[in-house]
Protein backbone atom coordinates (compact mmCIF):
# COMPACT_ATOMS: atom_id res chain seq x y z
CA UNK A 1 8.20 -18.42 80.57
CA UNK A 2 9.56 -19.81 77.20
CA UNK A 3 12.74 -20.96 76.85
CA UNK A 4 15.99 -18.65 75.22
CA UNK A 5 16.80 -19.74 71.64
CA UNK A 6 19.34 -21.75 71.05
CA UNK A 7 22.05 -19.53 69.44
CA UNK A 8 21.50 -16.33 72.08
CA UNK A 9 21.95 -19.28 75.01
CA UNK A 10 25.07 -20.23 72.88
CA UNK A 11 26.31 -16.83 72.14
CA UNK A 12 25.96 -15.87 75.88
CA UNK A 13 27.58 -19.13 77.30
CA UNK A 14 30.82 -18.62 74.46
CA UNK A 15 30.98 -14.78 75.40
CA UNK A 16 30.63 -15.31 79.26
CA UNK A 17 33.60 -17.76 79.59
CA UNK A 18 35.73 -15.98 77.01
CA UNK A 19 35.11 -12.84 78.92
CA UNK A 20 36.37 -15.06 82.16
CA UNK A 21 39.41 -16.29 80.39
CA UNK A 22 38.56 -19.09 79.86
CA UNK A 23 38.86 -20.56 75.61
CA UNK A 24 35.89 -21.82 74.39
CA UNK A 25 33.88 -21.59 70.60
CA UNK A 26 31.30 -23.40 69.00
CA UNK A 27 32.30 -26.34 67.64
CA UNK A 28 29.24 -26.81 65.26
CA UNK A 29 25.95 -24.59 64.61
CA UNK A 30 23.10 -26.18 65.18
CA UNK A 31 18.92 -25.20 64.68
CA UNK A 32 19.22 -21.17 66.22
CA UNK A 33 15.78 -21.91 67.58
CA UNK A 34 15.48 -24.69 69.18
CA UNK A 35 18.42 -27.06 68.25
CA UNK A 36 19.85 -28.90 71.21
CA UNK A 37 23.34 -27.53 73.45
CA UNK A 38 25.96 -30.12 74.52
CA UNK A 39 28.90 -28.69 76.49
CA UNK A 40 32.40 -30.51 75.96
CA UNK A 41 35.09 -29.65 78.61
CA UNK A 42 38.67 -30.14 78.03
CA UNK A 43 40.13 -29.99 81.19
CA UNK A 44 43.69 -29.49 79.90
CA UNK A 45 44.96 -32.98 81.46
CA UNK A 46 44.37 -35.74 79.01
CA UNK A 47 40.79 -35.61 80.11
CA UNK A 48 37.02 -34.56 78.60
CA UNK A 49 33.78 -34.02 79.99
CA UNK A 50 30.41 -33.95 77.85
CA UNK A 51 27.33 -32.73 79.37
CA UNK A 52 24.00 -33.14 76.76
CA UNK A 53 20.45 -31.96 77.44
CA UNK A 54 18.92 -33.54 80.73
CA UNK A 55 15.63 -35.99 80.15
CA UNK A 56 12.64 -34.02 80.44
CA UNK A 57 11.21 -36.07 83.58
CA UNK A 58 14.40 -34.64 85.83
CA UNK A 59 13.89 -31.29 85.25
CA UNK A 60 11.17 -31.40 87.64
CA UNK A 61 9.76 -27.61 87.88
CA UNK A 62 12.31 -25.86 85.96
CA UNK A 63 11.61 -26.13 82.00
CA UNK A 64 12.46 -22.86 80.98
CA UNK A 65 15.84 -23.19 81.22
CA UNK A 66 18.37 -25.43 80.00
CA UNK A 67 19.64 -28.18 82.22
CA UNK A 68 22.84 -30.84 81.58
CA UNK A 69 23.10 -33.88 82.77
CA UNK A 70 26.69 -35.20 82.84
CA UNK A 71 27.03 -37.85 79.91
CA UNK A 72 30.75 -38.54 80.29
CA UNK A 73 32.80 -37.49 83.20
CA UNK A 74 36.71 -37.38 82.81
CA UNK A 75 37.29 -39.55 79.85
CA UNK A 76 39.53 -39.90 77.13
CA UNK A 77 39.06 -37.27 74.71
CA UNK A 78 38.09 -39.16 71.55
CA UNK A 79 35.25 -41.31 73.43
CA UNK A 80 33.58 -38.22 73.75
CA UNK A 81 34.16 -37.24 69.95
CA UNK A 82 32.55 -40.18 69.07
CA UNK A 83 29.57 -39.72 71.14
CA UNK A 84 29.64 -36.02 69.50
CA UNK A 85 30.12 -38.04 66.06
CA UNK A 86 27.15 -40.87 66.61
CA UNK A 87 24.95 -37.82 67.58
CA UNK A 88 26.07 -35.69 64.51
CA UNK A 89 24.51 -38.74 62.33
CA UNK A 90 21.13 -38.95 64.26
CA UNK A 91 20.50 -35.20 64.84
CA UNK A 92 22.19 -32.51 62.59
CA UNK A 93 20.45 -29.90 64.17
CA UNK A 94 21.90 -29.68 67.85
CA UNK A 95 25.17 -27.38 68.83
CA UNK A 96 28.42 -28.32 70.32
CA UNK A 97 30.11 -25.97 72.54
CA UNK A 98 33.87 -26.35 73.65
CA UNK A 99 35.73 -24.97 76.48
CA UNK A 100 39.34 -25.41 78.14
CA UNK A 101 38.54 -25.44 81.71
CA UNK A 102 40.66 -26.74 84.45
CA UNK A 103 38.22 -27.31 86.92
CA UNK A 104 34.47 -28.42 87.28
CA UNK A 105 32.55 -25.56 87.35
CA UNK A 106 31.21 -24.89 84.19
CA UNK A 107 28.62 -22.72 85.37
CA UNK A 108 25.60 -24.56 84.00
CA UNK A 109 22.58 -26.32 85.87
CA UNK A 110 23.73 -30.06 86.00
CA UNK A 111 20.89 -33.19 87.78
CA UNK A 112 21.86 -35.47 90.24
């Protein structure tokens, strides 16, 4: 099975959580095809989450989908802009998703 494009993955994830209540946009547009998704969580307490693409080698079976691995977990909001920002410099191509969510459940696939 090949993998979604980017921007339908995107457009799902931003429509699904909206449609839940829940705020959350694209922060920037990346390659519609295959440009990477990284997910950052505002939990709405003085405190961020990022989740970026997980290495290839823990995916184990499933490569179809995508799968997060939990880069920063309850951090000050501007470390994880400036993870966003050193990324933005190295890869133009990859999308940023936010979303205001109070709890942990983003509803993604996230390793160990």
């Amino acid at each position: 099975m090949s993998a979604l494009r980017s921007d339908l993955w995107c457009a799902a994830f931003v429509r699904r959580h909206n449609d839940l209540g829940h705020m959350c946009v694209v922060l920037r547009r990346g390659d519609p095809i295959a440009g990477q998704v990284w997910i950052e969580v505002d939990h709405l307490d003085g405190s961020a989450t990022l989740f970026t693409p997980a290495p290839m080698a823990s995916r184990g079976e499933d490569t179809a989908g995508l799968v997060f691995q939990r880069r920063f977990a309850r951090v000050e909001p501007a470390k994880v802009r400036e993870r966003i920002a050193q990324e933005a410099k190295f890869d133009p191509d990859f999308w940023v998703l936010s979303i205001d969510l109070r709890g942990d459940d983003v509803g993604i696939d996230v390793v160990a």
